[in-house]
C-alpha atoms as a PDB file:
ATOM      1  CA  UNK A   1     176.803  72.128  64.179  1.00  0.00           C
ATOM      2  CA  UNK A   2     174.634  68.940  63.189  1.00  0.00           C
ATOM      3  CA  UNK A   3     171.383  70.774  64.777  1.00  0.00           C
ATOM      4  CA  UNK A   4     172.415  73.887  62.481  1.00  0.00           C
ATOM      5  CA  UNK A   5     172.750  71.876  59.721  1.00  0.00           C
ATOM      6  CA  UNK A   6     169.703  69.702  60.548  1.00  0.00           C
ATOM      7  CA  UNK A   7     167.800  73.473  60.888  1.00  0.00           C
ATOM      8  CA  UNK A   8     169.009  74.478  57.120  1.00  0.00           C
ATOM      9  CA  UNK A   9     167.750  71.426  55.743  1.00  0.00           C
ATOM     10  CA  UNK A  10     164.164  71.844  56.677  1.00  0.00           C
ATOM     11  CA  UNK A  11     164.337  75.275  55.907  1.00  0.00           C
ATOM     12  CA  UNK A  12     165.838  73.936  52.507  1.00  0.00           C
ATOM     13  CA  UNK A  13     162.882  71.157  52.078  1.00  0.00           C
ATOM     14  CA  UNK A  14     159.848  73.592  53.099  1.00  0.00           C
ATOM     15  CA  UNK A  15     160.828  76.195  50.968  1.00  0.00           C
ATOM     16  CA  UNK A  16     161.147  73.207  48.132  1.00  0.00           C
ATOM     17  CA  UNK A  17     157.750  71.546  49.271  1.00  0.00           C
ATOM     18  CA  UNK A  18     156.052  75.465  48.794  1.00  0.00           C
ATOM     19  CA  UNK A  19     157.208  76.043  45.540  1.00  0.00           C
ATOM     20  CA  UNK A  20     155.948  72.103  44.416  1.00  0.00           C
ATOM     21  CA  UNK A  21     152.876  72.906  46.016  1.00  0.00           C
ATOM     22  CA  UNK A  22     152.292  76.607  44.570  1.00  0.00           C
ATOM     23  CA  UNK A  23     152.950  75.096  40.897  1.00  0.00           C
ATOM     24  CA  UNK A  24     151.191  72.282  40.842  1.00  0.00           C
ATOM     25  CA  UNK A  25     149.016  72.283  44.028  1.00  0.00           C
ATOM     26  CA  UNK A  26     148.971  69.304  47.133  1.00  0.00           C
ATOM     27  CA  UNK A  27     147.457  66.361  45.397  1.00  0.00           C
ATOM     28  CA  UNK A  28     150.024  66.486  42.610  1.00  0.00           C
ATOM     29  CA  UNK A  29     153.108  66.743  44.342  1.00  0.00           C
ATOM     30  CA  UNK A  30     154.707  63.824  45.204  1.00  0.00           C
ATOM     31  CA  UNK A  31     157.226  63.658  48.224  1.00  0.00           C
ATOM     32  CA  UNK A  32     160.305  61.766  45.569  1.00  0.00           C
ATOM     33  CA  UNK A  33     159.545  65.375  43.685  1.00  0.00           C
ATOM     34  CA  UNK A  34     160.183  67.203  46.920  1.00  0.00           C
ATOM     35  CA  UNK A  35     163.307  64.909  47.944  1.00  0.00           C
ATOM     36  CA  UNK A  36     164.925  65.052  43.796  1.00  0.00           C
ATOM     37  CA  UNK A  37     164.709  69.028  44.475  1.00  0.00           C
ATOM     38  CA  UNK A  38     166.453  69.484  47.753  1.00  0.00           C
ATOM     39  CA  UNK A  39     168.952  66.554  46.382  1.00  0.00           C
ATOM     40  CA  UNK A  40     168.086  64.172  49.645  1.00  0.00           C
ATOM     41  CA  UNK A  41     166.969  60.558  49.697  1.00  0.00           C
ATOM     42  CA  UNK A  42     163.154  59.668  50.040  1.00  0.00           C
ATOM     43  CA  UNK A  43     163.724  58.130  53.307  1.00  0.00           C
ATOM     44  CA  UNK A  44     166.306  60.956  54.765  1.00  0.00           C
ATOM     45  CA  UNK A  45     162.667  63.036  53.998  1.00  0.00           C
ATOM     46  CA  UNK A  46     160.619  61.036  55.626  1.00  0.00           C
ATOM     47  CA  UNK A  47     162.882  61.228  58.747  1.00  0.00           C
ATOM     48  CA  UNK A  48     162.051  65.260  58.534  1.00  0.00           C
ATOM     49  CA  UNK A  49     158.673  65.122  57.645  1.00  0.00           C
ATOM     50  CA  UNK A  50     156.938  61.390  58.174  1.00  0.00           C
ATOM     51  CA  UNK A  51     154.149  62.085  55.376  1.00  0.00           C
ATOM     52  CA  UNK A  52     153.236  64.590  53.173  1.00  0.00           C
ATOM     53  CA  UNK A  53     150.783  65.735  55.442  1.00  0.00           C
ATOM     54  CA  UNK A  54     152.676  66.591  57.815  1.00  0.00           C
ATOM     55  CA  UNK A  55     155.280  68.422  55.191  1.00  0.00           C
ATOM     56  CA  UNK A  56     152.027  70.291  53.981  1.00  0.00           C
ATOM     57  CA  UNK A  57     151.123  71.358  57.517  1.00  0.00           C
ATOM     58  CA  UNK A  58     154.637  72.841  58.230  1.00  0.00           C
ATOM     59  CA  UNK A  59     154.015  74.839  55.089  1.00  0.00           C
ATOM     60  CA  UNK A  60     150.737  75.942  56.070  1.00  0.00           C
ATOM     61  CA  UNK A  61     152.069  76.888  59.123  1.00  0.00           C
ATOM     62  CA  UNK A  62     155.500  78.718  57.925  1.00  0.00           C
ATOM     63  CA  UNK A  63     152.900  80.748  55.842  1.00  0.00           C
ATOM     64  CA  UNK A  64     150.677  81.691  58.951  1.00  0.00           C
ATOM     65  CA  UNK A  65     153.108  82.686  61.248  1.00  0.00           C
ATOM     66  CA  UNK A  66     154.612  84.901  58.477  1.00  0.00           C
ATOM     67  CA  UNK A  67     150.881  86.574  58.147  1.00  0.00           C
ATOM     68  CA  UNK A  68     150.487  87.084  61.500  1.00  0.00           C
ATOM     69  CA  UNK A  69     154.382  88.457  61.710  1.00  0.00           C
ATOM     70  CA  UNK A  70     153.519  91.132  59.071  1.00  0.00           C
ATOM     71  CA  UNK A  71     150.062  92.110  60.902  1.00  0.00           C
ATOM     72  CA  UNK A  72     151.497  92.257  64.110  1.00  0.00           C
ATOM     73  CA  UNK A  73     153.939  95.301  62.472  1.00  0.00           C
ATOM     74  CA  UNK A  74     150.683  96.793  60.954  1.00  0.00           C
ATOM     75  CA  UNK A  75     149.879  97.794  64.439  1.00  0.00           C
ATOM     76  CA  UNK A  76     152.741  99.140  65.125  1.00  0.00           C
ATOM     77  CA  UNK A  77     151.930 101.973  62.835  1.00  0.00           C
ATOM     78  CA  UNK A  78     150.382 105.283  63.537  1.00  0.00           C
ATOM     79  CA  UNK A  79     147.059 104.623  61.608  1.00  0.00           C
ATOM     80  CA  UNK A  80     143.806 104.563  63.195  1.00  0.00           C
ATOM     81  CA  UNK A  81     141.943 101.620  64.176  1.00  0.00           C
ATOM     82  CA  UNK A  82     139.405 101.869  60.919  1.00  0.00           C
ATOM     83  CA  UNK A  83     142.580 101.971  58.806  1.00  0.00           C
ATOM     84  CA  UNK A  84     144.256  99.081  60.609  1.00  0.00           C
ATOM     85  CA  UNK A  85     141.118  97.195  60.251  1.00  0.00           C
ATOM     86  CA  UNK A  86     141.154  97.942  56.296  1.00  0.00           C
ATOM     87  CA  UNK A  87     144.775  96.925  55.929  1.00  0.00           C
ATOM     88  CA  UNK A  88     144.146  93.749  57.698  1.00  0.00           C
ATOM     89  CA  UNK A  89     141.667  92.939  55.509  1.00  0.00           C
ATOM     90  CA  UNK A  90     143.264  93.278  52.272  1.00  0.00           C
ATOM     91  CA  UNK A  91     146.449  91.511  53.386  1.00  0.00           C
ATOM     92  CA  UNK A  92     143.708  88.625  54.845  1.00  0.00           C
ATOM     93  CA  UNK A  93     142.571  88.601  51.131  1.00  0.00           C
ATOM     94  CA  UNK A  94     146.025  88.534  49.654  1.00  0.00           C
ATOM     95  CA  UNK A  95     146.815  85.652  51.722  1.00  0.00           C
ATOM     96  CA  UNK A  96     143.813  83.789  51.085  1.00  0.00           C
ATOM     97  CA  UNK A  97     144.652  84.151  47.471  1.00  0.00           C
ATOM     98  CA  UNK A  98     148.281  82.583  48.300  1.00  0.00           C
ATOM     99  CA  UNK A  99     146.644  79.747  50.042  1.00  0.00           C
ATOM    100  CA  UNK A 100     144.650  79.011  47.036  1.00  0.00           C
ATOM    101  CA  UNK A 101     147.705  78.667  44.827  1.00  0.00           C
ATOM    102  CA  UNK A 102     149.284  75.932  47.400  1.00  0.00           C
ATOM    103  CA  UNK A 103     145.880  74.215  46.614  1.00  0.00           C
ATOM    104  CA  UNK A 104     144.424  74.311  49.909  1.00  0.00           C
ATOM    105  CA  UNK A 105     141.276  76.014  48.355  1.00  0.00           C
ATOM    106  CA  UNK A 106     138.786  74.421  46.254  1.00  0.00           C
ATOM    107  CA  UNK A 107     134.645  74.114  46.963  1.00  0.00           C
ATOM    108  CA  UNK A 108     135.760  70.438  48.153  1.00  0.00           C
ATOM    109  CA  UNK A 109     139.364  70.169  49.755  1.00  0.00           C
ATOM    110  CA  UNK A 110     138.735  73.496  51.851  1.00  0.00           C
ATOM    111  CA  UNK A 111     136.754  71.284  54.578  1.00  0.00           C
ATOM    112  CA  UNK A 112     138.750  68.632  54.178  1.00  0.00           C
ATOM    113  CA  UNK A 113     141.605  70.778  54.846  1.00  0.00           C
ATOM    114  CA  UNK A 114     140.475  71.881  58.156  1.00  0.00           C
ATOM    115  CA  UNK A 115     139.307  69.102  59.224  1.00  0.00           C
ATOM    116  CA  UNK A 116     142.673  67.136  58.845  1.00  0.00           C
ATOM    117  CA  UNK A 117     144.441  70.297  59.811  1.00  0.00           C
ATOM    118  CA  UNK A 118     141.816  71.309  62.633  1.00  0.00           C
ATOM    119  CA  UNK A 119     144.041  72.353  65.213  1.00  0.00           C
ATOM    120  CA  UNK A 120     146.416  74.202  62.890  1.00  0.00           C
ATOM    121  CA  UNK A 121     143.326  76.372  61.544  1.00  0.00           C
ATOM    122  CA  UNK A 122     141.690  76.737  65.094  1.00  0.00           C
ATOM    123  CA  UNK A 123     144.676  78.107  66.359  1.00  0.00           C
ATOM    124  CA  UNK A 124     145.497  80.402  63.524  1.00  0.00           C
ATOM    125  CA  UNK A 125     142.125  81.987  64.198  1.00  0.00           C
ATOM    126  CA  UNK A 126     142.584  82.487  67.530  1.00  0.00           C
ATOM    127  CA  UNK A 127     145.627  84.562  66.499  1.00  0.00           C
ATOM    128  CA  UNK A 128     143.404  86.413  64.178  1.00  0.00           C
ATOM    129  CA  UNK A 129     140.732  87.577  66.568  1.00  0.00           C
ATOM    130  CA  UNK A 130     143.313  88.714  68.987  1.00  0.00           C
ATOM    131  CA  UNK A 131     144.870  90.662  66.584  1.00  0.00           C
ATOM    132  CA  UNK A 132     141.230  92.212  65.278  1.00  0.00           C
ATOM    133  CA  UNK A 133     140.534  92.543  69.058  1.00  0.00           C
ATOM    134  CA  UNK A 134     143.815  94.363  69.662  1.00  0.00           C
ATOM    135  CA  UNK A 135     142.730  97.011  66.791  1.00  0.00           C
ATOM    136  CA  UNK A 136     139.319  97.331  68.178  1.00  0.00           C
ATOM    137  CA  UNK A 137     140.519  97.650  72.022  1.00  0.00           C
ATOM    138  CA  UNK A 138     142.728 100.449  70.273  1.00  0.00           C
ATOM    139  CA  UNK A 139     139.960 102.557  68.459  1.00  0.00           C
ATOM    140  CA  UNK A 140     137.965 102.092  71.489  1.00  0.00           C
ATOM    141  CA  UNK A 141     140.614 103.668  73.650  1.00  0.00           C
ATOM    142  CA  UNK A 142     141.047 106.483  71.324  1.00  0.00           C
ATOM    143  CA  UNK A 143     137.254 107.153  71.107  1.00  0.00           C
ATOM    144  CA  UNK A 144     136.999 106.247  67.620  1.00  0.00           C
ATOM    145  CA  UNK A 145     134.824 103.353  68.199  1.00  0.00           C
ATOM    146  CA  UNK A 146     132.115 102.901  71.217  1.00  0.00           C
ATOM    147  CA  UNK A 147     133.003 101.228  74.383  1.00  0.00           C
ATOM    148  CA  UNK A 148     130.469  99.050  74.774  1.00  0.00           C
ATOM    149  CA  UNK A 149     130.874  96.740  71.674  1.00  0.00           C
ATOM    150  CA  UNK A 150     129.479  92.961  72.663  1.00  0.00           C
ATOM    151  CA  UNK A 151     132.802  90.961  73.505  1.00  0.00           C
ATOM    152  CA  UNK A 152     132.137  88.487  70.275  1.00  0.00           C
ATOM    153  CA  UNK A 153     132.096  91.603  67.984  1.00  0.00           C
ATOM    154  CA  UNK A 154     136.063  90.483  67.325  1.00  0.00           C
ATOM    155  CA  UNK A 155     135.334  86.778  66.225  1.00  0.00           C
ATOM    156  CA  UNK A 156     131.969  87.968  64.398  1.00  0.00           C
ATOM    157  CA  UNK A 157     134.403  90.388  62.437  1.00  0.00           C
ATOM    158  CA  UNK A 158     136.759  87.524  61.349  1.00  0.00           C
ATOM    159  CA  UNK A 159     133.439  85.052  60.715  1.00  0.00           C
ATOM    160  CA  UNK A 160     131.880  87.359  58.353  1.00  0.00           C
ATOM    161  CA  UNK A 161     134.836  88.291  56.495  1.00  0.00           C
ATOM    162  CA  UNK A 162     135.825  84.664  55.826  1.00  0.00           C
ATOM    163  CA  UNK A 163     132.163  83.743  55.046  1.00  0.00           C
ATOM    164  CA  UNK A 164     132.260  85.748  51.826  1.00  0.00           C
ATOM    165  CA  UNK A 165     135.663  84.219  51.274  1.00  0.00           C
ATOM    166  CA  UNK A 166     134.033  80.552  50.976  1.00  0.00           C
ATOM    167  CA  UNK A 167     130.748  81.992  49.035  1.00  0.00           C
ATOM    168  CA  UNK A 168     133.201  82.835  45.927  1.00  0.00           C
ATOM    169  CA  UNK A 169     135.546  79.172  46.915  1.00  0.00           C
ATOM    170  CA  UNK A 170     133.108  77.407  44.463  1.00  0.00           C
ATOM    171  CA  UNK A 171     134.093  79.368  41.716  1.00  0.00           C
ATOM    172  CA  UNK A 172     137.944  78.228  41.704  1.00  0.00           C
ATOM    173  CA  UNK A 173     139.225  76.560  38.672  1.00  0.00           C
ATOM    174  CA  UNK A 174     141.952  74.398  39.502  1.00  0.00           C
ATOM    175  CA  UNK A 175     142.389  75.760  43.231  1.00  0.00           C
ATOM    176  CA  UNK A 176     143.440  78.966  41.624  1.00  0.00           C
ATOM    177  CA  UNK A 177     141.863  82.770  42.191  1.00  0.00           C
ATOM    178  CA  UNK A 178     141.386  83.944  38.857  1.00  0.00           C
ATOM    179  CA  UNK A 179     142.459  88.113  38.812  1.00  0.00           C
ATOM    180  CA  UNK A 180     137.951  88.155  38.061  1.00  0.00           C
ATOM    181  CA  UNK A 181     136.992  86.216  41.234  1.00  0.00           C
ATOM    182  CA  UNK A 182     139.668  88.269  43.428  1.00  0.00           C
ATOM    183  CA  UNK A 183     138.283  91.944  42.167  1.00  0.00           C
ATOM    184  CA  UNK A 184     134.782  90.883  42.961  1.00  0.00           C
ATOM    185  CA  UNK A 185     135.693  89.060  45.991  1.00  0.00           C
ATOM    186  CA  UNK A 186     137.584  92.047  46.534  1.00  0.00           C
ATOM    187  CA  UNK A 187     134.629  94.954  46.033  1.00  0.00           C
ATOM    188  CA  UNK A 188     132.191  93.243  47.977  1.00  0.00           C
ATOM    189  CA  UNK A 189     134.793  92.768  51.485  1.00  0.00           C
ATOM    190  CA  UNK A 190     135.119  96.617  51.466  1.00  0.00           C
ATOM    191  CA  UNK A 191     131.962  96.821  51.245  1.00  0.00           C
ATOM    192  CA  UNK A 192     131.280  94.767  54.339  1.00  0.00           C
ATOM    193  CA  UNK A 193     133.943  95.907  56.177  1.00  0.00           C
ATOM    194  CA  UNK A 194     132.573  99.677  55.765  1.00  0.00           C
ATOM    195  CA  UNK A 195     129.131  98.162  57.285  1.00  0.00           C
ATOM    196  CA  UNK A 196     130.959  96.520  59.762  1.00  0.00           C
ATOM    197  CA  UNK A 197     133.431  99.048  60.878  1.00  0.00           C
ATOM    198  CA  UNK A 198     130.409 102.140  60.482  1.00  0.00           C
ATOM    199  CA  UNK A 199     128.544  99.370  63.366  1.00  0.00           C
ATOM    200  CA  UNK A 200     131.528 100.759  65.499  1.00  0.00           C
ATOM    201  CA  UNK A 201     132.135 104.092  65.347  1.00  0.00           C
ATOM    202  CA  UNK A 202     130.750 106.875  67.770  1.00  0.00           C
ATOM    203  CA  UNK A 203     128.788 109.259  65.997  1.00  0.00           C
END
């Protein structure tokens, strides 16, 4: 009973911590805001969640897993590979945008979000090009894409797409996507991704 209750409570405090975070982004939230909303005393927090760091990081984290959840069903669907690979992409960009609102994106925090967070991001991408490697392994078996891709053509994929991600970072006012950055961030990704996916297909 005490572990179930112990369980609700941190469900209770990171959904708390997400909506603190979304409104007013990491560096404003304090964790006596966090601990007033979930009605629990500033050290009973800190016995969940040491620092705010750490608090920020389960976030983070709650929010990847639930990306990768709703890919993972993606696949399960009978598209083809190029549309998997397109639907991927737009949910990557959704979530980016999502991210940006919990303030982990600005031309200056993004790097020194990763590298506080390092292994938390390194894994996530690993999850990523598996997943972008899965849809690729499947349009090669189908013969929509050639065989013979190089092996990196998965992680290259992921690279590019988050390259043009950062290029439009420095435009963020307040760690917020503004609808104008999105559609042009969002024109010119299906634009690569049509170069990119086109680089696989068997003619």
């Amino acid at each position: 009973m005490s572990e179930q209750i112990s369980n609700e409570k941190v469900k209770a405090i990171l959904q708390a911590a997400r909506k603190r975070f979304a409104h007013y982004g990491f560096s404003k939230v304090t964790m006596d805001e966090i601990a007033g909303d979930v009605e629990l005393g500033k050290a009973s927090l800190y016995y969940y969640f040491p620092t705010k760091e750490e608090l920020f990081k389960s976030v983070i984290f709650q929010e990847q897993t639930e990306f990768i959840k709703r890919i993972e069903l993606l696949l399960q669907n009978s598209f083809t590979a190029t549309e998997k690979l397109n639907e991927y992409v737009e949910q990557r960009l959704m979530f980016s945008r999502e991210l940006s609102n919990l303030g982990t994106l600005s031309a200056h925090s993004v790097f020194d979000f990763k590298a506080v967070f390092r292994k938390l991001y390194d894994d996530f991408e690993l999850q990523e090009v598996n997943l972008i490697k899965n849809i690729i392994d499947e349009g090669k078996n189908t013969g929509e894409f050639i065989s013979d891709l190089p092996e990196e053509y998965p992680k290259v994929f992921l690279h590019v797409i988050h390259g043009l991600k950062l290029r439009f970072i420095r435009h963020l006012k307040e760690q917020l996507m503004e609808e104008e950055i999105y559609k042009e961030l969002e024109s010119e990704m299906k634009i690569v991704v049509v170069v990119l996916i086109n680089g696989m297909k068997n003619k």
